[in-house]
PDB file of N, CA and C in Angstrom:
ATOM      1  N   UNK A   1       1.358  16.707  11.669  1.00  0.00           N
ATOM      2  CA  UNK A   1       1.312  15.312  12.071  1.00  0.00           C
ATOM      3  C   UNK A   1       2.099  15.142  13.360  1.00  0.00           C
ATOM      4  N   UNK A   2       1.428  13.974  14.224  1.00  0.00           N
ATOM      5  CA  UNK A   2       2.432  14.302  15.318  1.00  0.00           C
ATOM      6  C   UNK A   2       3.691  12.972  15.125  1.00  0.00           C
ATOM      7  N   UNK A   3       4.184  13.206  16.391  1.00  0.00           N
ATOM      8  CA  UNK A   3       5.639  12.427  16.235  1.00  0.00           C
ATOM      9  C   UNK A   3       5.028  10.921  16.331  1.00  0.00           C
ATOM     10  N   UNK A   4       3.701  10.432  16.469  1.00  0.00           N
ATOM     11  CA  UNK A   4       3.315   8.691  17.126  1.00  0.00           C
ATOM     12  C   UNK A   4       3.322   7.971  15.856  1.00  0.00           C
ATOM     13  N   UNK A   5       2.825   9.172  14.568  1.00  0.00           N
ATOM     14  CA  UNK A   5       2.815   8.525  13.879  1.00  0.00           C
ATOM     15  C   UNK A   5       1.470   8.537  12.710  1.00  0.00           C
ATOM     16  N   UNK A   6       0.771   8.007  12.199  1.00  0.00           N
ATOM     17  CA  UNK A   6      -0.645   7.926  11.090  1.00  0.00           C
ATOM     18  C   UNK A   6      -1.367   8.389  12.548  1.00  0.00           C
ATOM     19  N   UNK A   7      -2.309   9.540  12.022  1.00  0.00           N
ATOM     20  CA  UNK A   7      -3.785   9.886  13.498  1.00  0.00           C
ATOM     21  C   UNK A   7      -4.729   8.605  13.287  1.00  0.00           C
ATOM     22  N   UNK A   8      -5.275   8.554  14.141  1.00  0.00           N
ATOM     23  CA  UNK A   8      -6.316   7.024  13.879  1.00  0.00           C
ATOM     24  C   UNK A   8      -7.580   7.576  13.013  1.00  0.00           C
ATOM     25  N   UNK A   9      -7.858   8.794  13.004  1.00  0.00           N
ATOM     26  CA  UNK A   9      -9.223   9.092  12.030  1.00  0.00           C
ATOM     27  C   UNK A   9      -8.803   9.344  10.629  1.00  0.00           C
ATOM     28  N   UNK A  10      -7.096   8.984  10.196  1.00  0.00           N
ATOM     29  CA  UNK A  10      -6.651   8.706   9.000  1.00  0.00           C
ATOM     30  C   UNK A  10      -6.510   7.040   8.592  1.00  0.00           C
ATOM     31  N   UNK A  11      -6.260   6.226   9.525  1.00  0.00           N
ATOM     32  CA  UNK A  11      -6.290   5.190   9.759  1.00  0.00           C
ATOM     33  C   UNK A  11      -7.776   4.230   9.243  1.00  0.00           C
ATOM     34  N   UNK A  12      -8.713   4.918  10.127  1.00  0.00           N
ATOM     35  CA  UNK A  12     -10.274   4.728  10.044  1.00  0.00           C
ATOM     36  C   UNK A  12     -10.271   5.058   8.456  1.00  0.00           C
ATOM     37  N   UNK A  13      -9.694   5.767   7.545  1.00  0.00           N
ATOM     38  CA  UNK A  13     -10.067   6.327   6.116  1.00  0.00           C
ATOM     39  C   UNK A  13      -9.535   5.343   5.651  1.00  0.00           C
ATOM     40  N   UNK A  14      -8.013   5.376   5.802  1.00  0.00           N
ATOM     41  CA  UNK A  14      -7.266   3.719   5.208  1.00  0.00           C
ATOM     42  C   UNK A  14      -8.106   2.792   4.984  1.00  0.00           C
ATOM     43  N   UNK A  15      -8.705   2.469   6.194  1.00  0.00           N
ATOM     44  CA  UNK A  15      -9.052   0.950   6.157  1.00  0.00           C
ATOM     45  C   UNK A  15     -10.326   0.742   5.349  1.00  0.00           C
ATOM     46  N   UNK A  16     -11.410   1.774   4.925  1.00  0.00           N
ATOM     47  CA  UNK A  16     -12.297   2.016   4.144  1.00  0.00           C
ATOM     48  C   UNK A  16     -11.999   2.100   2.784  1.00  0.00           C
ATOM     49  N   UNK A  17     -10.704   2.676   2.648  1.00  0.00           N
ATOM     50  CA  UNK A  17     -10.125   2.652   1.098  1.00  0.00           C
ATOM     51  C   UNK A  17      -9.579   1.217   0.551  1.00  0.00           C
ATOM     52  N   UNK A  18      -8.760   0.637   1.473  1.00  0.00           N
ATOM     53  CA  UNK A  18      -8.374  -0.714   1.141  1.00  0.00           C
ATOM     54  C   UNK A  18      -9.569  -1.748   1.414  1.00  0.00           C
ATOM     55  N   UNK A  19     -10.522  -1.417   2.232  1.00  0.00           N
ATOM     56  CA  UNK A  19     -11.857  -2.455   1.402  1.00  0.00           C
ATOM     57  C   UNK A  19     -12.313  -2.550   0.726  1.00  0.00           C
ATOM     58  N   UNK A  20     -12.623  -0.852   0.538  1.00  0.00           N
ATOM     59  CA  UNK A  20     -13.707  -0.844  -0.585  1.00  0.00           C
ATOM     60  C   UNK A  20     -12.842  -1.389  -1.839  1.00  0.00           C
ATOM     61  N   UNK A  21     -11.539  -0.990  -2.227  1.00  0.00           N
ATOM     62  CA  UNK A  21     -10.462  -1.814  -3.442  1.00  0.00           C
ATOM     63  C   UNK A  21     -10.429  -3.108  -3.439  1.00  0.00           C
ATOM     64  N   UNK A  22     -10.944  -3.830  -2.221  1.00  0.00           N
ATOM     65  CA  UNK A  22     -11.082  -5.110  -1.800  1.00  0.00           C
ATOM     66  C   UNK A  22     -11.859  -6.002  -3.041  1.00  0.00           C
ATOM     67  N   UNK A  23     -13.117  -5.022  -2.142  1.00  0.00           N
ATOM     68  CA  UNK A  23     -14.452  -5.350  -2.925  1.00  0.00           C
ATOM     69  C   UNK A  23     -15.029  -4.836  -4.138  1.00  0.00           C
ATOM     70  N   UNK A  24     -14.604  -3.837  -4.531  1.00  0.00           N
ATOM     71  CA  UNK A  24     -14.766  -3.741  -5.728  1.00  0.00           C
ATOM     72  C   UNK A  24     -13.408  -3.823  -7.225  1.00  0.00           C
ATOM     73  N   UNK A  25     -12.472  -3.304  -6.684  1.00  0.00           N
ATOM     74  CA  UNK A  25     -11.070  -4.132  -7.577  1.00  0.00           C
ATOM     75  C   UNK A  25     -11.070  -5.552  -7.358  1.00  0.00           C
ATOM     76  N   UNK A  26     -10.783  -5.685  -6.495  1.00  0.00           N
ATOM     77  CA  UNK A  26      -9.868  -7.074  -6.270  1.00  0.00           C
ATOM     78  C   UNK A  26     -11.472  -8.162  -6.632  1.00  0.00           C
ATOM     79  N   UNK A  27     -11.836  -8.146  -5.566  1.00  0.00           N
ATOM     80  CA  UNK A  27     -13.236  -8.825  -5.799  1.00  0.00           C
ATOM     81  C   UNK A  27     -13.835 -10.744  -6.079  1.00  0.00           C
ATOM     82  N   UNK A  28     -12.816 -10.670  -5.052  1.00  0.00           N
ATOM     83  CA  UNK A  28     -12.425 -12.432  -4.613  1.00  0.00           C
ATOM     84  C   UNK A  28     -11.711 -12.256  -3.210  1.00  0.00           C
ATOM     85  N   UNK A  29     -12.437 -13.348  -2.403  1.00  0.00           N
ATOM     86  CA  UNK A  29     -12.006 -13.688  -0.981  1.00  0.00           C
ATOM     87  C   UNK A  29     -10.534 -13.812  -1.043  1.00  0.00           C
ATOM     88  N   UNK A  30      -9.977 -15.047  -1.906  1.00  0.00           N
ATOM     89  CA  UNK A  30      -8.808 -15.126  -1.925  1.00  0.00           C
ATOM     90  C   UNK A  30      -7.978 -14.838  -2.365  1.00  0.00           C
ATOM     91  N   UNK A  31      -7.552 -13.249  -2.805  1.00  0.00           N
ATOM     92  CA  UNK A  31      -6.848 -12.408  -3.170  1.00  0.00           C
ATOM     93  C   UNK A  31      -7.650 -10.451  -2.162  1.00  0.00           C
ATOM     94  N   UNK A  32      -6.785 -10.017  -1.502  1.00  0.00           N
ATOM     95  CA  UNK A  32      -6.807  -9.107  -0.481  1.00  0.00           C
ATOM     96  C   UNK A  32      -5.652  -8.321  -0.403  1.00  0.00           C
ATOM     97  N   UNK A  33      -6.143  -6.818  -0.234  1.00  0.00           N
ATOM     98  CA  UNK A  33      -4.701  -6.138   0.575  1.00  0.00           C
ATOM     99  C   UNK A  33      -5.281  -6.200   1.877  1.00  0.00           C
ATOM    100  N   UNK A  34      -3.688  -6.041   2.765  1.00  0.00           N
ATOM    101  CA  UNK A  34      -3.811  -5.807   4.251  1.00  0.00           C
ATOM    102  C   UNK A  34      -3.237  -4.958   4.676  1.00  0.00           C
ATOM    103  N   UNK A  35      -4.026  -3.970   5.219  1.00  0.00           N
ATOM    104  CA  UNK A  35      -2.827  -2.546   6.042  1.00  0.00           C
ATOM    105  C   UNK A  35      -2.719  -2.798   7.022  1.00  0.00           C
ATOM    106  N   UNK A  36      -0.997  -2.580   7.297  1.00  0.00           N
ATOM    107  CA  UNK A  36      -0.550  -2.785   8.398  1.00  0.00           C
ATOM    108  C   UNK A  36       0.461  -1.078   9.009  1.00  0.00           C
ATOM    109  N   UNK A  37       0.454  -0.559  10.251  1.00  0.00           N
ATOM    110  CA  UNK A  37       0.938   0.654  10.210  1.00  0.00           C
ATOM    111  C   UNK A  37       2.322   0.118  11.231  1.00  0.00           C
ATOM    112  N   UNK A  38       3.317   1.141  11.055  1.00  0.00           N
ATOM    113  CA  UNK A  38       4.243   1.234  12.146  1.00  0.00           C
ATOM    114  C   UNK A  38       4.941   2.877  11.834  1.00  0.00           C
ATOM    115  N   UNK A  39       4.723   3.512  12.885  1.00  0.00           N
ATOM    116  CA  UNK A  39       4.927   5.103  12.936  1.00  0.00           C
ATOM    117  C   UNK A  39       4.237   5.911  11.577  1.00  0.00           C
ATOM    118  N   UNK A  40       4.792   6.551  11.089  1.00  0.00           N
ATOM    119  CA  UNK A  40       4.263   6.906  10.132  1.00  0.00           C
ATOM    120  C   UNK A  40       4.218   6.579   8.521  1.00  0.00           C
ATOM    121  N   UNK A  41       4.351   5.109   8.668  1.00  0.00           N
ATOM    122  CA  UNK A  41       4.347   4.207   7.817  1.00  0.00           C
ATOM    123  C   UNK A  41       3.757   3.361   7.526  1.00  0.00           C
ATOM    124  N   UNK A  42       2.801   3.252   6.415  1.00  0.00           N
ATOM    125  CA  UNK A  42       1.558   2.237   5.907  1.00  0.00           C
ATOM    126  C   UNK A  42       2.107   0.971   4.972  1.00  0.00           C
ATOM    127  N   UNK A  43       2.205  -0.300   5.681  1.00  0.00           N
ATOM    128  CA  UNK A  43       2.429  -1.163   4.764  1.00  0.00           C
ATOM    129  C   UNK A  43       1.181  -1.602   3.945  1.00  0.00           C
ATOM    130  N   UNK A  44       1.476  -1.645   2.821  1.00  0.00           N
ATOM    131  CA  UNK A  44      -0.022  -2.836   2.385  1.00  0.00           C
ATOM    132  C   UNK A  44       0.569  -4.483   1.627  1.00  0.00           C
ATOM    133  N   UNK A  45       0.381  -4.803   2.463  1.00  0.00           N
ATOM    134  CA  UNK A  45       0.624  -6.336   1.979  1.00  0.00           C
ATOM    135  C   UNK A  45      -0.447  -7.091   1.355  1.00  0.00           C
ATOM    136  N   UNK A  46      -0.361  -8.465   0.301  1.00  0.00           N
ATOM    137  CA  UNK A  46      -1.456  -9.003   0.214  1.00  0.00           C
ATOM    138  C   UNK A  46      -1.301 -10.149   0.418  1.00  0.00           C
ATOM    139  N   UNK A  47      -2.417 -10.916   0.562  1.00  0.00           N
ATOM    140  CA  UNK A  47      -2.809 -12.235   0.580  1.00  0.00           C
ATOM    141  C   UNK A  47      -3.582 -12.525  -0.134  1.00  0.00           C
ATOM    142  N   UNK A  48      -2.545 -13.757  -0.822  1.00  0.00           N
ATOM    143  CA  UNK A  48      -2.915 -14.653  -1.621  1.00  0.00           C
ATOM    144  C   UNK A  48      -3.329 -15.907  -1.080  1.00  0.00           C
ATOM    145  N   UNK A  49      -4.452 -16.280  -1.677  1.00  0.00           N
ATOM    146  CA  UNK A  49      -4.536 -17.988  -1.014  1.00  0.00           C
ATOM    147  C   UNK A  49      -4.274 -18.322   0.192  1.00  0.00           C
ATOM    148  N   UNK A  50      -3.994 -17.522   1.583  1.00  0.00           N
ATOM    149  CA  UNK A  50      -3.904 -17.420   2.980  1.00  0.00           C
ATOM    150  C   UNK A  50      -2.108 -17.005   2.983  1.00  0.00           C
ATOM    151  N   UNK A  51      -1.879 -16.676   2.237  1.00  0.00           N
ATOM    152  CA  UNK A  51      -0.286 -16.561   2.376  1.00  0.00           C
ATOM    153  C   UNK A  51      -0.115 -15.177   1.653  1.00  0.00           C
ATOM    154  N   UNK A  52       0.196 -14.183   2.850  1.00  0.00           N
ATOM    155  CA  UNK A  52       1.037 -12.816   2.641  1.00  0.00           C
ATOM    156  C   UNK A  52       1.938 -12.723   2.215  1.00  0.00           C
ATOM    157  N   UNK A  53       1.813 -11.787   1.372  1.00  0.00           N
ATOM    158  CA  UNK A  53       3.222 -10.897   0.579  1.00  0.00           C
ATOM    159  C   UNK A  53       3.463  -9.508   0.823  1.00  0.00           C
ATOM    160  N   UNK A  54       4.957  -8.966   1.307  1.00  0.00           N
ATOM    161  CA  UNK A  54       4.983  -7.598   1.547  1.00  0.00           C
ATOM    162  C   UNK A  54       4.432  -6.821  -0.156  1.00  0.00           C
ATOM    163  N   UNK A  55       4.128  -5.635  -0.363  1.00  0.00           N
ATOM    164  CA  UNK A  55       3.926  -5.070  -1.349  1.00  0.00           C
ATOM    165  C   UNK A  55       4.735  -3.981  -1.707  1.00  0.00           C
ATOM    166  N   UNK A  56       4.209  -3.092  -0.849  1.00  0.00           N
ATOM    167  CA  UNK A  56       4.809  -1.308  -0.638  1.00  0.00           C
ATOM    168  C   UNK A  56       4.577  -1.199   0.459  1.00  0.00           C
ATOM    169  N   UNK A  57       5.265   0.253   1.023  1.00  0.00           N
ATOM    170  CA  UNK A  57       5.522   0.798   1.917  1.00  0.00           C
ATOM    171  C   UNK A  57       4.598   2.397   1.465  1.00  0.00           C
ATOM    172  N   UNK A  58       3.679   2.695   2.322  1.00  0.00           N
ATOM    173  CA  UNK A  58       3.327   4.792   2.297  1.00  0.00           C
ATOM    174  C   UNK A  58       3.934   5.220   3.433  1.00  0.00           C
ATOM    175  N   UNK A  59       4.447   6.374   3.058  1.00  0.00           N
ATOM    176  CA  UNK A  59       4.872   7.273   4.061  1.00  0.00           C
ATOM    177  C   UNK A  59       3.922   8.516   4.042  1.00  0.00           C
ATOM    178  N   UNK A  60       3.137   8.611   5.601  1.00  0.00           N
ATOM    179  CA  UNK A  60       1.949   9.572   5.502  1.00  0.00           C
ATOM    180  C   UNK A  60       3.377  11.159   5.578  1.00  0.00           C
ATOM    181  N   UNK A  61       2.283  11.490   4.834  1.00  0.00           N
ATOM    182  CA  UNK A  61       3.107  13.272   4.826  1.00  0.00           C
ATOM    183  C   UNK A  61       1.877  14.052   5.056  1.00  0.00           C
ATOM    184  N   UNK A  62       0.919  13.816   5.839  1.00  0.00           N
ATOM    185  CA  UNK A  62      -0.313  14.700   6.704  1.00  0.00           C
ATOM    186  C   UNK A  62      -1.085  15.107   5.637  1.00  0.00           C
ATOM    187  N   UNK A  63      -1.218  14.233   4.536  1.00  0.00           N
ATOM    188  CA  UNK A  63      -2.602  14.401   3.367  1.00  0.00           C
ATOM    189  C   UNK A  63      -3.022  13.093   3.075  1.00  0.00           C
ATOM    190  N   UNK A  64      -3.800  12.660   3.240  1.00  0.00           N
ATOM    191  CA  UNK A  64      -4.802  11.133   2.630  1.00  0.00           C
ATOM    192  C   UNK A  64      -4.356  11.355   1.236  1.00  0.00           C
ATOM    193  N   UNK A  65      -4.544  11.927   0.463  1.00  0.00           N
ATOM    194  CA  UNK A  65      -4.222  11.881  -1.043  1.00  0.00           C
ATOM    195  C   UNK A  65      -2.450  11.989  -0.914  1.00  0.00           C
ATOM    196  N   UNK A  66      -1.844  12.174  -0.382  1.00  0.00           N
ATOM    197  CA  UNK A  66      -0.500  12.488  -0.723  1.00  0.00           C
ATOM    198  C   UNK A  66       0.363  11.687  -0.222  1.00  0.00           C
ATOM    199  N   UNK A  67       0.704  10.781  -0.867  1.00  0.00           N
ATOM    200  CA  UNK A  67       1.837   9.455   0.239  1.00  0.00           C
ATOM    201  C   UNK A  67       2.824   9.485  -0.708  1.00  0.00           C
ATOM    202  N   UNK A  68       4.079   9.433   0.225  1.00  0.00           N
ATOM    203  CA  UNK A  68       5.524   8.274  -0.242  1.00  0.00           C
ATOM    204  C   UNK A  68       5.198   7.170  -0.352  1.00  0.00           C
ATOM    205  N   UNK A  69       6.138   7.012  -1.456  1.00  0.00           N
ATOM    206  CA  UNK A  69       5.995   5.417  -1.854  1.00  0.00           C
ATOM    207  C   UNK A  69       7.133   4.845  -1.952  1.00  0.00           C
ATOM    208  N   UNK A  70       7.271   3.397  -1.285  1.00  0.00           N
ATOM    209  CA  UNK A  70       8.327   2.617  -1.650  1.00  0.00           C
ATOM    210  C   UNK A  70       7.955   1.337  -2.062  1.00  0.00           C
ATOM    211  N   UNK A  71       8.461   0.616  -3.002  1.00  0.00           N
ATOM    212  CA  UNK A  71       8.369  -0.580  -4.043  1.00  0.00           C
ATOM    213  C   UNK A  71       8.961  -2.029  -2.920  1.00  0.00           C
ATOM    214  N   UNK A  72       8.072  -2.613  -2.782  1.00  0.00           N
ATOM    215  CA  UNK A  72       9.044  -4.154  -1.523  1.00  0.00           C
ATOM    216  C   UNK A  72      10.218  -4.504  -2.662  1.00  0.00           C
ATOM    217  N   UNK A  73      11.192  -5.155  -2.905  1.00  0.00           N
ATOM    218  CA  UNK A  73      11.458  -5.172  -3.638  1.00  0.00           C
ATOM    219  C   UNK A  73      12.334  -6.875  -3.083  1.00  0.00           C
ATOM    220  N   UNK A  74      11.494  -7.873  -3.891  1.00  0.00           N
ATOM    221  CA  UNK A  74      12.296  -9.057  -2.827  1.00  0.00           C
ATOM    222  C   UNK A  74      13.422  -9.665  -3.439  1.00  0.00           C
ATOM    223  N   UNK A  75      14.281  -9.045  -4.134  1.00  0.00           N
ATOM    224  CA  UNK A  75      15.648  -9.477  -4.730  1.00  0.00           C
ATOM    225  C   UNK A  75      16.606  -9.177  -3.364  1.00  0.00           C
ATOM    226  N   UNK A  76      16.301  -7.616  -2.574  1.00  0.00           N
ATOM    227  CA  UNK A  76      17.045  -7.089  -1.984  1.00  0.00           C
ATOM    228  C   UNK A  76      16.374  -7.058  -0.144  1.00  0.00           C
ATOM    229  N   UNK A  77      14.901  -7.646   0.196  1.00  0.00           N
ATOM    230  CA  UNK A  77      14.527  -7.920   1.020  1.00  0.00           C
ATOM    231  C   UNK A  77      14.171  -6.382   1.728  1.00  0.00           C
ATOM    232  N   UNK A  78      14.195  -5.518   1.074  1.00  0.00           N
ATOM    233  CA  UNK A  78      13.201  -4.233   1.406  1.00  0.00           C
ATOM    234  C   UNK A  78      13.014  -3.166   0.146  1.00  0.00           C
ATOM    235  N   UNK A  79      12.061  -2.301   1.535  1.00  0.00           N
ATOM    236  CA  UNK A  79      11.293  -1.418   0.305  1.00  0.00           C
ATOM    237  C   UNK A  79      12.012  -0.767  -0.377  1.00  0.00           C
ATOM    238  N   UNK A  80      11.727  -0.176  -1.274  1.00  0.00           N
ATOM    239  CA  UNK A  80      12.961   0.927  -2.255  1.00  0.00           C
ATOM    240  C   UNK A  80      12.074   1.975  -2.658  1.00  0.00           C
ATOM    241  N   UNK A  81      12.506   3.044  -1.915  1.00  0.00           N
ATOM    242  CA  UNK A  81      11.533   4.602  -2.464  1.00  0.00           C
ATOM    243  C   UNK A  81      12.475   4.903  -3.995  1.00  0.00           C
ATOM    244  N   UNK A  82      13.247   4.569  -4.451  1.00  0.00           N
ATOM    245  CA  UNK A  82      14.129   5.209  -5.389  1.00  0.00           C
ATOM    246  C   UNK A  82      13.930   4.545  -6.598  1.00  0.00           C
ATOM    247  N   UNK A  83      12.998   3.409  -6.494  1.00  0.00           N
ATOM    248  CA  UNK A  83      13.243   1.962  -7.304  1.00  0.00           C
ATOM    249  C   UNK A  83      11.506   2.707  -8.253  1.00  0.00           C
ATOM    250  N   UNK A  84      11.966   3.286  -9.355  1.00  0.00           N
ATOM    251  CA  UNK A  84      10.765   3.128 -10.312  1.00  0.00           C
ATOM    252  C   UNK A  84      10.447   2.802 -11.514  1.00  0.00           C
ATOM    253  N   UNK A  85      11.229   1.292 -11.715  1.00  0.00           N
ATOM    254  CA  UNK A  85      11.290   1.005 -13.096  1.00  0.00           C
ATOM    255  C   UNK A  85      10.690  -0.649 -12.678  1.00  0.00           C
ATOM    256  N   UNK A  86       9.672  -0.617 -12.644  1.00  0.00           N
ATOM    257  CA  UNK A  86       8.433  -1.851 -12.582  1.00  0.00           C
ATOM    258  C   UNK A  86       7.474  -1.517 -12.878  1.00  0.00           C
ATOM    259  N   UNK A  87       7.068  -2.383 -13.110  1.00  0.00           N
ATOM    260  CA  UNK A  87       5.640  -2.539 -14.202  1.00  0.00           C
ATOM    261  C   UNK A  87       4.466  -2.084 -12.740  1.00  0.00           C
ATOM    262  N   UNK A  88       3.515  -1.131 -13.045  1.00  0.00           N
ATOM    263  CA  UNK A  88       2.723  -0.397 -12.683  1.00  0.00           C
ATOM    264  C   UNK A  88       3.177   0.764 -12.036  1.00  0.00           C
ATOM    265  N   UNK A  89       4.423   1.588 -12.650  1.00  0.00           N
ATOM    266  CA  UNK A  89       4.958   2.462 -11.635  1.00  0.00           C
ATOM    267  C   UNK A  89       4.336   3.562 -11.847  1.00  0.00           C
ATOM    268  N   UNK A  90       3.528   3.647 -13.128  1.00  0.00           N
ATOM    269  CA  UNK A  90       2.774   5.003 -13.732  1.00  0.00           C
ATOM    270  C   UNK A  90       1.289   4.431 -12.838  1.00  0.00           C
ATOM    271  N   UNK A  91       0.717   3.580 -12.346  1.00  0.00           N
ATOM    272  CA  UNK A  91      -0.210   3.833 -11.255  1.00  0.00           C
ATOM    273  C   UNK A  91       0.189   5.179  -9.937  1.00  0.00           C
ATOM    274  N   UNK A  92       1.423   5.290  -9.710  1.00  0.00           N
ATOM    275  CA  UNK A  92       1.882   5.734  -8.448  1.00  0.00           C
ATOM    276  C   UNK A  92       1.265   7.303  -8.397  1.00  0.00           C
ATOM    277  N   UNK A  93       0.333   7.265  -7.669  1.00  0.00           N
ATOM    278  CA  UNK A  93       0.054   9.176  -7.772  1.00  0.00           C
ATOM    279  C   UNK A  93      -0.345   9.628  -6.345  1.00  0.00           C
ATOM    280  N   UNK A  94       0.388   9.070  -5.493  1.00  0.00           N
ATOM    281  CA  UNK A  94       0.265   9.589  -4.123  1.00  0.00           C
ATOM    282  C   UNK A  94      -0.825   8.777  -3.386  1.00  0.00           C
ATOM    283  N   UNK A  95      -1.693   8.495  -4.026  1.00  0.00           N
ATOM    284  CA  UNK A  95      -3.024   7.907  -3.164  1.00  0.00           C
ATOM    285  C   UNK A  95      -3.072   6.374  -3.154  1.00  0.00           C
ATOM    286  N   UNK A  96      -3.551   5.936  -2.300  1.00  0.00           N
ATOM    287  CA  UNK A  96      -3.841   4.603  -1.884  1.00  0.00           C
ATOM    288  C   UNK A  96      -3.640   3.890  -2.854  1.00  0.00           C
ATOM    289  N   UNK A  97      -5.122   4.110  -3.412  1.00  0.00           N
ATOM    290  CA  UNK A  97      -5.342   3.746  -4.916  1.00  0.00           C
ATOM    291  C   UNK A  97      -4.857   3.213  -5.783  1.00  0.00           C
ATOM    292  N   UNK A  98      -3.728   4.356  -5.990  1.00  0.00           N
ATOM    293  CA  UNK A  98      -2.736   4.637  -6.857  1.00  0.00           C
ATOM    294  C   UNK A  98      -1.473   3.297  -6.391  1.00  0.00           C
ATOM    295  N   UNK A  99      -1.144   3.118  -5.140  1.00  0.00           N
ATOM    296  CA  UNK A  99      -0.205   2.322  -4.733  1.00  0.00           C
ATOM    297  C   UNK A  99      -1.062   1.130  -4.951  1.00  0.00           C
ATOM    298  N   UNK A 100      -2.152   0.780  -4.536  1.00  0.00           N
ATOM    299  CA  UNK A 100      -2.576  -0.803  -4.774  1.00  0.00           C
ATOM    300  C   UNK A 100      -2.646  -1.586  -6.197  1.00  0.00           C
ATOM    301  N   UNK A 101      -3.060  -0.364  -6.968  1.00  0.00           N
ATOM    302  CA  UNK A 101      -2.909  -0.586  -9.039  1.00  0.00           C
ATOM    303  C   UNK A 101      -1.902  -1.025  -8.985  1.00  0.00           C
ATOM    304  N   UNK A 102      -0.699  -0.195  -8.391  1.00  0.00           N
ATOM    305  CA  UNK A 102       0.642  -0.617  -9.379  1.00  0.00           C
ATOM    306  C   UNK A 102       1.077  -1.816  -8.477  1.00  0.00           C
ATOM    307  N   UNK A 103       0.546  -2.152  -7.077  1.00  0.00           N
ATOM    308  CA  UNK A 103       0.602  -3.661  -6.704  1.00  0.00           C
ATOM    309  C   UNK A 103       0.694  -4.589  -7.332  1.00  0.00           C
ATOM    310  N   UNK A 104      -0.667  -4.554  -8.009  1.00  0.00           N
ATOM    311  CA  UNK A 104      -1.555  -5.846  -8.592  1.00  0.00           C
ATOM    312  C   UNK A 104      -0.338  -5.983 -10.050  1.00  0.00           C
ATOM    313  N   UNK A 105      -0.011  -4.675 -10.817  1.00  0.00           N
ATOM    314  CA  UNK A 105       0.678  -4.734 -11.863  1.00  0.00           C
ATOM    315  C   UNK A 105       2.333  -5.297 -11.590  1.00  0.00           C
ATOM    316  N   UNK A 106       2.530  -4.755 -10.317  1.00  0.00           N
ATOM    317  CA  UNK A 106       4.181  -5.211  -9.955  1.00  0.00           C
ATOM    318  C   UNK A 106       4.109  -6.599  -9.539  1.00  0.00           C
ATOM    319  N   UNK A 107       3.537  -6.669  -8.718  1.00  0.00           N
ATOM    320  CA  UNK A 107       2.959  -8.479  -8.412  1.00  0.00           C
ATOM    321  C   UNK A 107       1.539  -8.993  -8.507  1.00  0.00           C
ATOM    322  N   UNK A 108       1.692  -9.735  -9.751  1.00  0.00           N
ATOM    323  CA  UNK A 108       0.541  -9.929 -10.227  1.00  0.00           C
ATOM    324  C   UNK A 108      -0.128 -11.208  -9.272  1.00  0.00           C
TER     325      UNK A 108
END
């Protein structure tokens, strides 16, 4: 991986994975995840009813299936990679996927 950060033809995969979960999980306009990147870090936030919520944090480690994960955690106003005692934490298995389940279960 280089030092800029997510490659954009991993990016291009992201954004196909969090639609298609869009449209077939989620599956209402007004409930959405949104990826947002900064270096090698994938936020997915959602929106509810036009109003965003941080979620988690991925940290790419140069595999689409294989991400760090950190929990938003808004008692303490950031993410927490260490924090795994919330409800959907057994969703967590490296993949997208896996982080948006235990979303919906951590903030319902």
């Amino acid at each position: 991986m280089s030092k800029k950060g997510i490659p954009d033809d991993i990016k291009k995969q992201v954004e196909e994975i969090v639609q298609n979960f869009n449209d077939k999980v989620i599956g209402t306009p007004d409930h959405y995840y949104i990826a947002r990147y900064k270096g090698k870090y994938l936020y997915l936030d959602r929106n509810d009813y036009g109003q965003n919520f941080h979620v988690c944090r991925l940290e790419y480690n140069g595999d689409i299936s294989d991400w760090g994960f950190a929990i938003y955690k808004y008692s303490s106003g950031r993410y927490d990679p260490d924090e795994w005692f919330f409800p959907g934490a057994e969703e967590v298995d490296g993949t997208i996927e896996g982080a948006m389940k235990a979303g919906i279960e951590a903030y319902p």
